[in-house]
Protein backbone atom coordinates (compact mmCIF):
# COMPACT_ATOMS: atom_id res chain seq x y z
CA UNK A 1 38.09 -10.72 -4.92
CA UNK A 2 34.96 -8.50 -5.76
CA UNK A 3 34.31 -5.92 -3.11
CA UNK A 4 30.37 -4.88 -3.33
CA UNK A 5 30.34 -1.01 -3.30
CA UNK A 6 26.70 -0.23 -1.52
CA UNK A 7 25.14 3.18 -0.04
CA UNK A 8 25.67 3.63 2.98
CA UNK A 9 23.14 3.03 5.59
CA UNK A 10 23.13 6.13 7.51
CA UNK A 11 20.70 4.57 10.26
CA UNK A 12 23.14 2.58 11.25
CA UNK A 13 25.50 5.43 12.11
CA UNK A 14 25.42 6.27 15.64
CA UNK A 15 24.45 10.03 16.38
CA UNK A 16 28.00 11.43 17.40
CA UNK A 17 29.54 9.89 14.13
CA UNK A 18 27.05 12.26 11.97
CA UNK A 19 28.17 15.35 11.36
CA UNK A 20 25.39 17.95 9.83
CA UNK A 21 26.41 20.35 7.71
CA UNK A 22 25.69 23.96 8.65
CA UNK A 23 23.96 27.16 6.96
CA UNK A 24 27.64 28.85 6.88
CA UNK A 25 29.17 25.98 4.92
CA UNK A 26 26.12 25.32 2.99
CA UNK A 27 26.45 28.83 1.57
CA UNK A 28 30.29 28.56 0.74
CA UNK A 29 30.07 25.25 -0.82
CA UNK A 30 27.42 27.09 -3.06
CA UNK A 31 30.20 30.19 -3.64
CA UNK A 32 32.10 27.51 -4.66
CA UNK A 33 30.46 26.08 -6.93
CA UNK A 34 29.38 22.84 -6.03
CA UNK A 35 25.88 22.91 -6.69
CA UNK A 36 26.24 24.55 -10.29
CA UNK A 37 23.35 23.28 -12.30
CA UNK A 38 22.11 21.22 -9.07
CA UNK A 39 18.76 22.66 -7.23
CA UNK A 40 19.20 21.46 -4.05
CA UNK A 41 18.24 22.59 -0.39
CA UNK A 42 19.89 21.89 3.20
CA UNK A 43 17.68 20.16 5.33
CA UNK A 44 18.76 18.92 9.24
CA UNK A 45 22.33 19.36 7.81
CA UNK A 46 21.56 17.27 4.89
CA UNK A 47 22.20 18.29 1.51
CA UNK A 48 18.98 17.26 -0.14
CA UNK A 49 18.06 17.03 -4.10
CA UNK A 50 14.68 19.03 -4.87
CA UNK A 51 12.18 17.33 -6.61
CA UNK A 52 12.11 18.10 -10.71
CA UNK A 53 9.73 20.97 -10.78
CA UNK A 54 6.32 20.56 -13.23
CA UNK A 55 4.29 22.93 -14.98
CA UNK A 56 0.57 21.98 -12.65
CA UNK A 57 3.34 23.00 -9.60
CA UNK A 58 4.57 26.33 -11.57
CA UNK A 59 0.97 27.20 -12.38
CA UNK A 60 0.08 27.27 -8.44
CA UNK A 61 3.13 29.09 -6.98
CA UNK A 62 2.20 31.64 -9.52
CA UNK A 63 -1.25 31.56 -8.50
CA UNK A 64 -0.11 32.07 -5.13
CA UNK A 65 1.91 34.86 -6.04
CA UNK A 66 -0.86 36.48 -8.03
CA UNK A 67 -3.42 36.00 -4.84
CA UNK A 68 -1.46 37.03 -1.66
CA UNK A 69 1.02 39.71 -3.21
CA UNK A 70 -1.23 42.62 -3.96
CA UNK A 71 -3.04 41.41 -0.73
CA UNK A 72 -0.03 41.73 1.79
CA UNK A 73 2.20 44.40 -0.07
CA UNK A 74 3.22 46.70 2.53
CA UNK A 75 2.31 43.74 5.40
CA UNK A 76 4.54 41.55 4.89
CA UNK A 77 6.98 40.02 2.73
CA UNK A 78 6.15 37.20 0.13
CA UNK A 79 8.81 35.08 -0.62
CA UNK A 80 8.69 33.01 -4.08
CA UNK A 81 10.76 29.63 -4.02
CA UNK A 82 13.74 31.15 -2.10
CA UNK A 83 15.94 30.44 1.19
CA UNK A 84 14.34 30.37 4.53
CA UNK A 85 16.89 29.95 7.39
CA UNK A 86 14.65 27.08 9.55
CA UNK A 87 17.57 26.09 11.82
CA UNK A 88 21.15 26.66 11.79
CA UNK A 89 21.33 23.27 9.92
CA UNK A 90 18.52 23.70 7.73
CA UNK A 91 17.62 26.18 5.07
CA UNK A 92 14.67 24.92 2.88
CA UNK A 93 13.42 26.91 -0.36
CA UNK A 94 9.64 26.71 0.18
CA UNK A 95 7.26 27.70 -2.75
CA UNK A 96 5.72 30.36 -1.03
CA UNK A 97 6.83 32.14 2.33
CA UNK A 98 4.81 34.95 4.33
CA UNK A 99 7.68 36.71 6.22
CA UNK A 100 6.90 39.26 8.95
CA UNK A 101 7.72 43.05 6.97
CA UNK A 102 10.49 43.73 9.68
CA UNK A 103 12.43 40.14 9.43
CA UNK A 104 16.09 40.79 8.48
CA UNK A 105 16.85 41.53 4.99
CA UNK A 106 21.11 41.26 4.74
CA UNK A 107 20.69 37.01 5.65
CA UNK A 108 17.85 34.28 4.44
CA UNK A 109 14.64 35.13 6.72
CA UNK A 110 14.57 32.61 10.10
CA UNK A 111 10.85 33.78 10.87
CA UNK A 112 7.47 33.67 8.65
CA UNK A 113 3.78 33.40 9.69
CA UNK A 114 3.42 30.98 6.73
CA UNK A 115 5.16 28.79 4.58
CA UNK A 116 3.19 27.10 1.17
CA UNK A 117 5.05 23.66 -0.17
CA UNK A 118 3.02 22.70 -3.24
CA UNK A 119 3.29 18.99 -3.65
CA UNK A 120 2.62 16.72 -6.56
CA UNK A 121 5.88 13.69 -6.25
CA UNK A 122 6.88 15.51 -3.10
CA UNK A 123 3.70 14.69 -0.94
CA UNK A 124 5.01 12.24 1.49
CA UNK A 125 8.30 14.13 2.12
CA UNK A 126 6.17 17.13 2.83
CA UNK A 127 4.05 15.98 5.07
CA UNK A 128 6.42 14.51 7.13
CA UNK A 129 10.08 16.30 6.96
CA UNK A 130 9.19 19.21 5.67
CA UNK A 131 6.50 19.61 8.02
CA UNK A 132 8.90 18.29 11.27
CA UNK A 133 11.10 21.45 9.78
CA UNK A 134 8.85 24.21 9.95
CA UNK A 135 7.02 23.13 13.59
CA UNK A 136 10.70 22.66 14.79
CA UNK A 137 11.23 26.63 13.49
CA UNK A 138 8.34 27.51 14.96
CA UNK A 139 6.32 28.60 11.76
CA UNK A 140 2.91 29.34 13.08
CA UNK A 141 1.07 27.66 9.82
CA UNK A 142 2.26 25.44 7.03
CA UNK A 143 -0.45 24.45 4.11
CA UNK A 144 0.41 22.04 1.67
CA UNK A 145 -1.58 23.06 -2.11
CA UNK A 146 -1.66 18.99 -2.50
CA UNK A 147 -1.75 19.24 -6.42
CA UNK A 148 -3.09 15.56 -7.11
CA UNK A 149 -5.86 15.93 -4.95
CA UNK A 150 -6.50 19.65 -5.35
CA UNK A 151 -7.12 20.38 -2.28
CA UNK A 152 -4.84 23.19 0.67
CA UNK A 153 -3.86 20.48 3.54
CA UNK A 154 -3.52 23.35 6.78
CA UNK A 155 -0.78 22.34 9.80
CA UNK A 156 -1.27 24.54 12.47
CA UNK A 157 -0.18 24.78 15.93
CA UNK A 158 3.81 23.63 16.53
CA UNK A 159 4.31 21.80 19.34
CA UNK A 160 7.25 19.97 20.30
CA UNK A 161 8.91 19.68 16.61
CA UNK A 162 5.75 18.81 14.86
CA UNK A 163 1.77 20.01 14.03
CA UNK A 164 -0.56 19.41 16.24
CA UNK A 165 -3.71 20.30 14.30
CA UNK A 166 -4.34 19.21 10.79
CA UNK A 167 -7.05 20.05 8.61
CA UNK A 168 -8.13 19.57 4.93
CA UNK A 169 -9.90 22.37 2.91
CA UNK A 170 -11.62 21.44 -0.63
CA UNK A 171 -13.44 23.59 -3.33
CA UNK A 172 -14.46 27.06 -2.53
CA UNK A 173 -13.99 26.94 1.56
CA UNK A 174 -11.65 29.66 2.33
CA UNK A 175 -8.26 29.27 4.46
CA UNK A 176 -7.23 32.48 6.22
CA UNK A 177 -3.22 33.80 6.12
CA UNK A 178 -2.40 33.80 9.91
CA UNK A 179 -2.47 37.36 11.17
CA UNK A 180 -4.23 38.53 8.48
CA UNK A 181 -7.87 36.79 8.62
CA UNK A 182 -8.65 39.40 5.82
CA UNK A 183 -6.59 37.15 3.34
CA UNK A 184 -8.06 34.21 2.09
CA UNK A 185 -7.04 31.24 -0.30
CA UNK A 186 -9.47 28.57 -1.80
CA UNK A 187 -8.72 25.20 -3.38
CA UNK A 188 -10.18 26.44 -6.41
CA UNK A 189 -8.49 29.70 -6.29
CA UNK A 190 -5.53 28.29 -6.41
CA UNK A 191 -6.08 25.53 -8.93
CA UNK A 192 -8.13 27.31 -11.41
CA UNK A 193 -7.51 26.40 -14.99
């Protein structure tokens, strides 16, 4: 007898037979060693495999970084590709992160004003649970820096566990940081080269 050894469907699991992994055992699976080698995130209690990172992505987080650091030192905190505590089942690593200058500093950040995802194979995942992740957490303003199109895709207002506003900025029209209309990005900006 051959016994066929599929993946599981989880949408066929009921909701009280899922159990979501939390932040807390997240972290000591990590201590542990689990994830050595492994970039992964935790997202709605899901340990989730980040997309292979590629040198057009690199060159915009560090365009980022070069833009909005010397512009919000002593403002607020910008956060490069590290842990942001969305939910106590979710901590996503987005690219960039504007955290208010008086968020907690001894656990992973739960509020910002602003998180960046820059998306090249990611897109679709981005737009929709990334996106679901950040409303839900009640992050004021998520942009994606859509690499393939080269263009800064704005999500604003969270209502409900999603964006209720969507816009798409192109070229050299400017996208203010929210609470700080003094900061600006551009498409181009952030693309150059």
């Amino acid at each position: 007898m051959i016994i066929s050894m599929g993946m599981l469907d989880f949408a066929q699991l009921e909701p009280e037979q899922r159990r979501p992994i939390t932040r807390a055992e997240y972290h000591a699976m990590g201590e542990a060693g689990l994830f050595e080698h492994e970039r992964v995130e935790l997202l709605d209690g899901v340990i989730v495999r980040m997309s292979p990172r590629s040198e057009p992505q690199d060159s915009v987080v560090e365009r980022l970084n070069e833009i909005l650091m010397p512009r919000l030192v002593g403002r607020a905190r910008v956060r490069i590709q590290l842990g942001f505590a969305a939910s106590q089942y979710s901590e996503a690593e987005p690219d960039v992160a504007i955290i208010p200058k008086d968020e907690q500093r001894d656990d992973q950040p739960a509020r910002a004003t602003l998180v960046i995802e820059v998306a090249l194979t990611s897109l679709r995942f981005d737009r929709s649970a990334k996106a679901s992740i950040y409303a839900r957490s009640g992050v004021a303003a998520y942009f994606i820096a859509n690499v393939a199109e080269r263009t800064i895709e704005v999500y604003g207002r969270p209502e409900a566990g999603r964006y209720t506003e969507t816009t798409v900025h192109r070229g050299d029209e400017r996208v203010a940081v929210p609470g700080f209309p003094d900061v600006t990005i551009s498409a181009d900006e952030i693309f150059a080269g």
